[in-house]
C-alpha atoms as a PDB file:
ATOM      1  CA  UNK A   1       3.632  -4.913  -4.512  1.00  0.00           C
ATOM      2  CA  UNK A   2       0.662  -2.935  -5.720  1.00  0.00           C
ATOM      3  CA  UNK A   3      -1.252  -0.731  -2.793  1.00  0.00           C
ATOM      4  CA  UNK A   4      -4.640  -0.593  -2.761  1.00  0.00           C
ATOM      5  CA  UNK A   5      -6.934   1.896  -0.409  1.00  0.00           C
ATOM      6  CA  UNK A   6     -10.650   0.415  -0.132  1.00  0.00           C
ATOM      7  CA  UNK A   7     -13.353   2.531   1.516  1.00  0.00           C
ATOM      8  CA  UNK A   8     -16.228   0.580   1.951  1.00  0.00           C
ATOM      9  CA  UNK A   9     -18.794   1.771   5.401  1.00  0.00           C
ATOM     10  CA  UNK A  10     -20.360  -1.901   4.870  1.00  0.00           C
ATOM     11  CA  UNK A  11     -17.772  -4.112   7.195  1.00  0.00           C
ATOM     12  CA  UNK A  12     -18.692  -7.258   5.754  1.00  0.00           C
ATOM     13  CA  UNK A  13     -18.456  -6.472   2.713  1.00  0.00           C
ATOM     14  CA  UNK A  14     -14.982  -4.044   3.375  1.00  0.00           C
ATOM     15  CA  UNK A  15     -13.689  -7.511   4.704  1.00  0.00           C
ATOM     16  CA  UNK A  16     -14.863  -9.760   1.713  1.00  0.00           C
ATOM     17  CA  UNK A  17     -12.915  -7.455  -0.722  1.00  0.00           C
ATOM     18  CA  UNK A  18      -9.988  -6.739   1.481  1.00  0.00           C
ATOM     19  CA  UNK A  19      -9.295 -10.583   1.362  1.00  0.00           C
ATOM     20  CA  UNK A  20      -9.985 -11.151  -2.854  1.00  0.00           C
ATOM     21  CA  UNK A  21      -7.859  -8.189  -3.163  1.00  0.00           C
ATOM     22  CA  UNK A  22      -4.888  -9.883  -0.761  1.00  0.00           C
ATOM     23  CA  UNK A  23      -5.305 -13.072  -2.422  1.00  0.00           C
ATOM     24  CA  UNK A  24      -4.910 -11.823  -6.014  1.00  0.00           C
ATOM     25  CA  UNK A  25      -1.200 -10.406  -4.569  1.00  0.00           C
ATOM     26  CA  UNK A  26      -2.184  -6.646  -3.440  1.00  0.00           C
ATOM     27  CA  UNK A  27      -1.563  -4.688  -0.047  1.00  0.00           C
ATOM     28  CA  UNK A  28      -4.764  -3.583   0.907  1.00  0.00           C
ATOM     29  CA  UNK A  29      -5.643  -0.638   3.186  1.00  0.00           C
ATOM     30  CA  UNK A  30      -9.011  -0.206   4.151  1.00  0.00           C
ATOM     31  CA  UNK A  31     -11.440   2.471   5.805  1.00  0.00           C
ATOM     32  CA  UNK A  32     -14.906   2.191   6.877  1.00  0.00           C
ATOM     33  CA  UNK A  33     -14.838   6.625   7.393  1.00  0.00           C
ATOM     34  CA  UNK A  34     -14.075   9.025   4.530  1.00  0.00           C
ATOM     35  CA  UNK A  35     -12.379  11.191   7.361  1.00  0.00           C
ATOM     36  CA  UNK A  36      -9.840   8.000   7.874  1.00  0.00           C
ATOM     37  CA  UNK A  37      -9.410   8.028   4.506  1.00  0.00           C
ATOM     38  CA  UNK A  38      -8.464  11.508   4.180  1.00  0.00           C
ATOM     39  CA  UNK A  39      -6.428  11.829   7.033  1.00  0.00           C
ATOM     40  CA  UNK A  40      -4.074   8.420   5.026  1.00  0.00           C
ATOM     41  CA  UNK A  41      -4.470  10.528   1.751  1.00  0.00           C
ATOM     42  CA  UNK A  42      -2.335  13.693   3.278  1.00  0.00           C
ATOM     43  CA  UNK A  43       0.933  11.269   3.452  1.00  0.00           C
ATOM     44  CA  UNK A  44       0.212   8.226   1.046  1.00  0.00           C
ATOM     45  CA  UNK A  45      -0.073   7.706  -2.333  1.00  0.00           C
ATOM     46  CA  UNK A  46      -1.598   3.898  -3.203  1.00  0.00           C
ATOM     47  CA  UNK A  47      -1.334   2.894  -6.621  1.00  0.00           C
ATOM     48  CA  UNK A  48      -5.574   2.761  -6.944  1.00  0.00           C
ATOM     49  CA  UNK A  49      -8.342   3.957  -4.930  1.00  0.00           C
ATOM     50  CA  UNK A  50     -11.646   1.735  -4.942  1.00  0.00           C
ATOM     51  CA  UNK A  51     -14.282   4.595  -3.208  1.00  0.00           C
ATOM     52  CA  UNK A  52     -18.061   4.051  -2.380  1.00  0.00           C
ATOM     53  CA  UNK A  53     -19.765   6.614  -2.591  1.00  0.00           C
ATOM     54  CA  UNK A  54     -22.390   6.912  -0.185  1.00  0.00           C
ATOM     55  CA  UNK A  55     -20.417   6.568   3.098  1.00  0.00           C
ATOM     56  CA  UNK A  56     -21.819   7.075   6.630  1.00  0.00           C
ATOM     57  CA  UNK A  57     -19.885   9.598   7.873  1.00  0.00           C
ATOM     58  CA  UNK A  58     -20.237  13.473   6.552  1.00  0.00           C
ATOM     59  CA  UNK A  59     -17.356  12.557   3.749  1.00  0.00           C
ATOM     60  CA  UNK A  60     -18.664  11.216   0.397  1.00  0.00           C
ATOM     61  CA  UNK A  61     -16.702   9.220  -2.287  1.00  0.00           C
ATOM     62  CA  UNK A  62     -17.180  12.504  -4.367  1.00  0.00           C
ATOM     63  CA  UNK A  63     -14.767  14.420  -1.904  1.00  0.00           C
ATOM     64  CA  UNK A  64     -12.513  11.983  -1.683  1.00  0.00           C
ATOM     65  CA  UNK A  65     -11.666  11.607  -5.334  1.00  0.00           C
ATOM     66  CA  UNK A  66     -11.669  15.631  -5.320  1.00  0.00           C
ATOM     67  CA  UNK A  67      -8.273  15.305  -2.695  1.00  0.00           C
ATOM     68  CA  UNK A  68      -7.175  12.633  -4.467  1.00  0.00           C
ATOM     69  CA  UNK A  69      -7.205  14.366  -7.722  1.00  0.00           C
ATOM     70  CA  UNK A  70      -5.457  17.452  -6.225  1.00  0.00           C
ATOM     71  CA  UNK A  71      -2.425  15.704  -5.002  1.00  0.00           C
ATOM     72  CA  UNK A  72      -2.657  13.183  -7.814  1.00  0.00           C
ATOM     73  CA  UNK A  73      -4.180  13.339 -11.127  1.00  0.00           C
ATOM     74  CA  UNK A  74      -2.960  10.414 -12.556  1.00  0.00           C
ATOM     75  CA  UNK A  75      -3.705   7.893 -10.038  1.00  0.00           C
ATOM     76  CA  UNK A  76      -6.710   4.833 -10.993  1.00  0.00           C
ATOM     77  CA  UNK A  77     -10.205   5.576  -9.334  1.00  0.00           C
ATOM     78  CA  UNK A  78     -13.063   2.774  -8.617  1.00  0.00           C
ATOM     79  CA  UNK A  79     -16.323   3.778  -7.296  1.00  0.00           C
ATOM     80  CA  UNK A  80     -18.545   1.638  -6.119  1.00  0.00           C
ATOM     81  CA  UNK A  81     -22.177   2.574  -5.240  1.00  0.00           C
ATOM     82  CA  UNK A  82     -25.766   1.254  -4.671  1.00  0.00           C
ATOM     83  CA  UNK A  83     -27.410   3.432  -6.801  1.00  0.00           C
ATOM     84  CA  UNK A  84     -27.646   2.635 -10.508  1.00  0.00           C
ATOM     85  CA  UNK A  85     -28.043   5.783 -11.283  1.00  0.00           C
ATOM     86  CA  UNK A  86     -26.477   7.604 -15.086  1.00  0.00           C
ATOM     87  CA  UNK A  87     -26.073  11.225 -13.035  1.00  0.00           C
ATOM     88  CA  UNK A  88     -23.639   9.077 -10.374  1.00  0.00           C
ATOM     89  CA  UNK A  89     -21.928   7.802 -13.307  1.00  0.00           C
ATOM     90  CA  UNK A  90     -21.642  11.178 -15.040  1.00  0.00           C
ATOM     91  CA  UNK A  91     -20.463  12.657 -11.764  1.00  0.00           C
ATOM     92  CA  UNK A  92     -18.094  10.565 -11.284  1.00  0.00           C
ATOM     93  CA  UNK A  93     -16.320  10.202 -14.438  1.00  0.00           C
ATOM     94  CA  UNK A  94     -16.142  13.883 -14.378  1.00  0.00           C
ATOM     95  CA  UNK A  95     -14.251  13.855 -11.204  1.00  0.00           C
ATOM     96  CA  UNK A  96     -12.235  11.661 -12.606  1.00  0.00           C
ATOM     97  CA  UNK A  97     -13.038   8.416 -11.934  1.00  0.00           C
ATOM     98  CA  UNK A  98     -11.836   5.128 -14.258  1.00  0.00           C
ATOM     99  CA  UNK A  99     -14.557   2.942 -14.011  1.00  0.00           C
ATOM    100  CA  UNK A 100     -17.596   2.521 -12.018  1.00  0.00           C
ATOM    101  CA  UNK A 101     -19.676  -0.601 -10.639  1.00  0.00           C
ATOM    102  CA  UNK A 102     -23.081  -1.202  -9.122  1.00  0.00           C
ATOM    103  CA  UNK A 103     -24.078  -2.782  -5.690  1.00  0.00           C
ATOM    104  CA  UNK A 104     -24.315  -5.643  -5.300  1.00  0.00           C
ATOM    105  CA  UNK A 105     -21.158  -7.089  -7.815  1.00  0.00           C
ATOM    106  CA  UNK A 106     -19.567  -9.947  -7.300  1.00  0.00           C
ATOM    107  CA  UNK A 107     -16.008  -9.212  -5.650  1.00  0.00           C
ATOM    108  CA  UNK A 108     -14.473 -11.466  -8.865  1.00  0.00           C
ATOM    109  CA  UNK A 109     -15.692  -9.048 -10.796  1.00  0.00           C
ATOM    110  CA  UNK A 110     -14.453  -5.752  -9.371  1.00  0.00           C
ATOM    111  CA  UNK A 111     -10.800  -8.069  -8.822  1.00  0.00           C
ATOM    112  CA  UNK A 112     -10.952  -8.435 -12.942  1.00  0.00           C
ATOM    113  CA  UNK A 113     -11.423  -5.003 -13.214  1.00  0.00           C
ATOM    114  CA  UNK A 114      -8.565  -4.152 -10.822  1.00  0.00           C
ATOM    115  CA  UNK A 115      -6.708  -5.810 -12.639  1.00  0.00           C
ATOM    116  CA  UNK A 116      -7.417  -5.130 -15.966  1.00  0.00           C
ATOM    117  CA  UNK A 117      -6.980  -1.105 -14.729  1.00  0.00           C
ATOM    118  CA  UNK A 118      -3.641  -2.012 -12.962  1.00  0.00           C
ATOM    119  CA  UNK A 119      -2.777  -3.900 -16.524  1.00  0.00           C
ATOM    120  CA  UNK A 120      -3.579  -1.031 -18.421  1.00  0.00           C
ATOM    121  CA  UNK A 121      -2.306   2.351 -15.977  1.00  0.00           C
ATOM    122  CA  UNK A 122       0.908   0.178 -15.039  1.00  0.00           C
ATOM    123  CA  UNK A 123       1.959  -1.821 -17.935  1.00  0.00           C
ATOM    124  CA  UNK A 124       5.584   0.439 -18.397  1.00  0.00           C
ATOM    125  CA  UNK A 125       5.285   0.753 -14.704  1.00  0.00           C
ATOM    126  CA  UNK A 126       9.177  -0.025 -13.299  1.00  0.00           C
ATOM    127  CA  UNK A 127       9.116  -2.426 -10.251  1.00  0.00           C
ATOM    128  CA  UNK A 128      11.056  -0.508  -8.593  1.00  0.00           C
ATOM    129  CA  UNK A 129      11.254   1.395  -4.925  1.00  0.00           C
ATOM    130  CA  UNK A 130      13.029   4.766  -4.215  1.00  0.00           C
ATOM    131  CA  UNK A 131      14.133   6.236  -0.814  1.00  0.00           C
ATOM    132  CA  UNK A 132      16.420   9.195  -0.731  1.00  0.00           C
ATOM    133  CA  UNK A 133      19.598   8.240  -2.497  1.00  0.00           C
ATOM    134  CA  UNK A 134      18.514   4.625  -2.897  1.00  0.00           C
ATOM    135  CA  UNK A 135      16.838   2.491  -5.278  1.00  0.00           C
ATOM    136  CA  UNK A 136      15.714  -0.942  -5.203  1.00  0.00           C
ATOM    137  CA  UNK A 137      15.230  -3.285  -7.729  1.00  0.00           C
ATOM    138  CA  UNK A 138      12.468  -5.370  -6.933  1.00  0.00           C
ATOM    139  CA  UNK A 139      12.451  -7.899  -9.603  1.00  0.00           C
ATOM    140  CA  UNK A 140      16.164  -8.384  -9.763  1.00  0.00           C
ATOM    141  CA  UNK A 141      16.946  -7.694  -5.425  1.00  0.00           C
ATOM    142  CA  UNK A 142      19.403  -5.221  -6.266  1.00  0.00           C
ATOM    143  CA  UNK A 143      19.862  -2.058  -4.370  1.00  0.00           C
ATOM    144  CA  UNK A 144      21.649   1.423  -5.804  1.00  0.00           C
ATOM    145  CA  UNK A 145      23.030   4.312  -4.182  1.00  0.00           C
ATOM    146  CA  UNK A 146      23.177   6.920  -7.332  1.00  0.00           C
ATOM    147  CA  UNK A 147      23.507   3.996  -9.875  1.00  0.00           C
ATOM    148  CA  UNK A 148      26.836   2.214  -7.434  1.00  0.00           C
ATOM    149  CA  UNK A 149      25.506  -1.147  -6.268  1.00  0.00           C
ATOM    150  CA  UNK A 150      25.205  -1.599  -2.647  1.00  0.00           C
ATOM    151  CA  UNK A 151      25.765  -5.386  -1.903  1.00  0.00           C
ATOM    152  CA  UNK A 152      23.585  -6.891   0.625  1.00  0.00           C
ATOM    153  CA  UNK A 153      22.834 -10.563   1.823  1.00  0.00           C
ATOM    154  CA  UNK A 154      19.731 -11.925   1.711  1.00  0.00           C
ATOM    155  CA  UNK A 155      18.387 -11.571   5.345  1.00  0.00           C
ATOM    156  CA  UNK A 156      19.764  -7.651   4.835  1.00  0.00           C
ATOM    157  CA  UNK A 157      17.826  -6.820   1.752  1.00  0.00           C
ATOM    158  CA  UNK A 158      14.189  -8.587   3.180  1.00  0.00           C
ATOM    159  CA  UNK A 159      14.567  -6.138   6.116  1.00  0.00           C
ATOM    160  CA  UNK A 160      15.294  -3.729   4.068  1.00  0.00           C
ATOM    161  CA  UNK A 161      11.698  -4.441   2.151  1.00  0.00           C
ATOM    162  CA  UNK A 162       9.584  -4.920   4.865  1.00  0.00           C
ATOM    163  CA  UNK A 163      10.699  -1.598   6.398  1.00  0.00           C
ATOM    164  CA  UNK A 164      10.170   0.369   2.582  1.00  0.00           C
ATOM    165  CA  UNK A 165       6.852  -1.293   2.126  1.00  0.00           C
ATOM    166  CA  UNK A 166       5.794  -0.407   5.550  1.00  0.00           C
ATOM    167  CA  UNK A 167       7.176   3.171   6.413  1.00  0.00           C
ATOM    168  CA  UNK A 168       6.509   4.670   9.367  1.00  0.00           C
ATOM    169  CA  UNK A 169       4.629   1.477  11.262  1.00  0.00           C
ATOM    170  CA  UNK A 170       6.771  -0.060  14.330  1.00  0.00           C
ATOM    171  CA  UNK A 171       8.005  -3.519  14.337  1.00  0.00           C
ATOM    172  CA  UNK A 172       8.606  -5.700  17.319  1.00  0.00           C
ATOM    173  CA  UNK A 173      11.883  -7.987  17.350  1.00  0.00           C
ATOM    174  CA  UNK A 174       9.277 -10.884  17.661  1.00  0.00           C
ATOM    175  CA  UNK A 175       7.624  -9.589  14.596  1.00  0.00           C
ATOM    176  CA  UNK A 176      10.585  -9.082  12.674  1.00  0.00           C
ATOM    177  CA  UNK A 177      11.708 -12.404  13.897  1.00  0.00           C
ATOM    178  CA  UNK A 178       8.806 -13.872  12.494  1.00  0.00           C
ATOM    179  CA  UNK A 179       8.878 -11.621   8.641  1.00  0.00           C
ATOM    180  CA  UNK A 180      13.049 -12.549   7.993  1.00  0.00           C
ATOM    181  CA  UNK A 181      13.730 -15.725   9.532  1.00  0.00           C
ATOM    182  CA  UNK A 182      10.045 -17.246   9.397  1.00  0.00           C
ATOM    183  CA  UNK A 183       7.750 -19.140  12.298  1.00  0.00           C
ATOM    184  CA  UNK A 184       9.927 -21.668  13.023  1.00  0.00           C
ATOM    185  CA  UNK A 185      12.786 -19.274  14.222  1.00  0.00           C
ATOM    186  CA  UNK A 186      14.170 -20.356  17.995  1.00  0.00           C
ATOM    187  CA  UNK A 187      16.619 -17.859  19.366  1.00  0.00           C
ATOM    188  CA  UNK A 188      17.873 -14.778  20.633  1.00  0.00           C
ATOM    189  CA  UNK A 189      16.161 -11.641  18.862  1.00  0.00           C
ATOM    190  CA  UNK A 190      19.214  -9.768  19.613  1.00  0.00           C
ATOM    191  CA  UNK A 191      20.004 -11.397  15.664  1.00  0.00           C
ATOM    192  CA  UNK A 192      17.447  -8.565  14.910  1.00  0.00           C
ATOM    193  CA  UNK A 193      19.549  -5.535  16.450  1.00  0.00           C
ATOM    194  CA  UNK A 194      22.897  -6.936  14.892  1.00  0.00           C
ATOM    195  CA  UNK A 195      21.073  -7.487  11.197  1.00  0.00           C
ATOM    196  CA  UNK A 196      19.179  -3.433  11.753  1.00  0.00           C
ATOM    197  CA  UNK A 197      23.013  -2.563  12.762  1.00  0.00           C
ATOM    198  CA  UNK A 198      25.015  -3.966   9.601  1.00  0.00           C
ATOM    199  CA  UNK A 199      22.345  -2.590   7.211  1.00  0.00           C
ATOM    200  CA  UNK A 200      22.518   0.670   8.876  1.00  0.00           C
ATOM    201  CA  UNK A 201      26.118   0.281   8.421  1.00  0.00           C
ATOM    202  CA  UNK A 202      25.994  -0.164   4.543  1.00  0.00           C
ATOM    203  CA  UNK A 203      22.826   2.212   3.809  1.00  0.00           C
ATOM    204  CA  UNK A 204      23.653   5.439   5.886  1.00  0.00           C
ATOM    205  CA  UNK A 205      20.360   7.764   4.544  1.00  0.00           C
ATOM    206  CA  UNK A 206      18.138   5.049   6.064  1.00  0.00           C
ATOM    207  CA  UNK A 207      16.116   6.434   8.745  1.00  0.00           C
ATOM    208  CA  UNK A 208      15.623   4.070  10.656  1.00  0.00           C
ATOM    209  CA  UNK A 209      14.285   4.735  14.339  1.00  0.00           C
ATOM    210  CA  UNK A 210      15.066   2.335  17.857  1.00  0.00           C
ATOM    211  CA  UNK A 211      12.188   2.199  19.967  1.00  0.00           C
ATOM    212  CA  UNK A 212      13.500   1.070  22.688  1.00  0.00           C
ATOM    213  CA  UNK A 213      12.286  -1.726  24.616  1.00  0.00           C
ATOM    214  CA  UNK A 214      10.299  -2.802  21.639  1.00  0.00           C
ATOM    215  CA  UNK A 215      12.210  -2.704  18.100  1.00  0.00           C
ATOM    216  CA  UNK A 216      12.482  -0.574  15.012  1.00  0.00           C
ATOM    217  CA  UNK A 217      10.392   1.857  12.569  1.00  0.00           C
ATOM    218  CA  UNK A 218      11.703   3.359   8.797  1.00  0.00           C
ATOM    219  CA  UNK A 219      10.384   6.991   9.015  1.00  0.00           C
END
């Protein structure tokens, strides 16, 4: 799954997007403050940034892109701006930016051209995840350890996705209840300690962490 950062300071219309974007199949992580924004930059790396420019705290689009582009140069840049203004454009192509669009736009539009970027910057991209000596293939739910095929069952390797495509949060049991064995789950959650135990048993590098009293977190 594709991850997108938003920062939008307009709520309602950080919401609106958020939800297109999530509908159309993308994680979304938004920020209403550039310093947020930022501070998520020093340890992730989304697959596109959609940036307004004119934010209301002391941190503009402009310096955003500017740390983006110094830990990544390759990485798909939107801005987004109320000002239809040729310098902002300019500006921001020169910083780096793939494409540009003018308050107010319809949110179908800036989807197609989300798309039509991802299309474009990801077409030979390999659906694939790595974590230390792993590798998982998304498209075919195969997991490597240096090219030797780690067999897993199916409850084993959807814990084993929601944990890579959300490092470093915390899950509850109940939550993790609810992600593997869906809604409609009635039982113990100690199945969620032995499932975290065998796949601990068959991937050794994972790191993941007990909280106790509460559940687990990949680090």
């Amino acid at each position: 799954m594709y991850k997108i950062c938003l920062v939008e300071d307009e709520e309602d219309l950080n919401h609106l997007i958020t939800n297109y974007l999530k509908k159309e199949g993308y994680e979304v992580i938004s920020f209403v403050k550039g310093m947020d924004a930022l501070t998520y930059l020093k340890t992730e790396d989304p697959h596109l940034w959609i940036l307004d420019i004119m934010l209301k705290d002391s941190i503009s689009g402009y310096d955003i892109i500017k740390q983006i582009r110094t830990k990544n140069q390759n990485v798909p840049v939107i801005f987004t701006s109320a000002r239809d203004q040729d310098l902002d454009k300019i500006i921001g192509l020169e910083l780096g930016s793939d494409d540009y669009i003018t308050k107010p736009y319809s949110p179908k539009e800036l989807v197609l051209r989300v798309n039509n970027i991802m299309k474009r910057v990801y077409a030979s991209y390999s659906n694939k995840i790595k974590y230390e000596n792993y590798e998982i293939d998304l498209d075919k739910r195969l997991v490597y350890e240096q090219k030797k095929e780690i067999v897993l069952t199916s409850l084993e390797y959807d814990l084993l996705i929601l944990f890579l495509e959300h490092k470093n949060q915390s899950f509850s049991r109940d939550a993790i209840l609810k992600n593997i064995w869906g809604e409609n789950y009635f039982g113990s959650d100690r199945v969620v300690d032995d499932l975290v135990r065998r796949l601990r048993k068959k991937m050794k590098f994972l790191h993941i962490n007990t909280i106790y009293g509460f559940g687990y977190r990949l680090i």
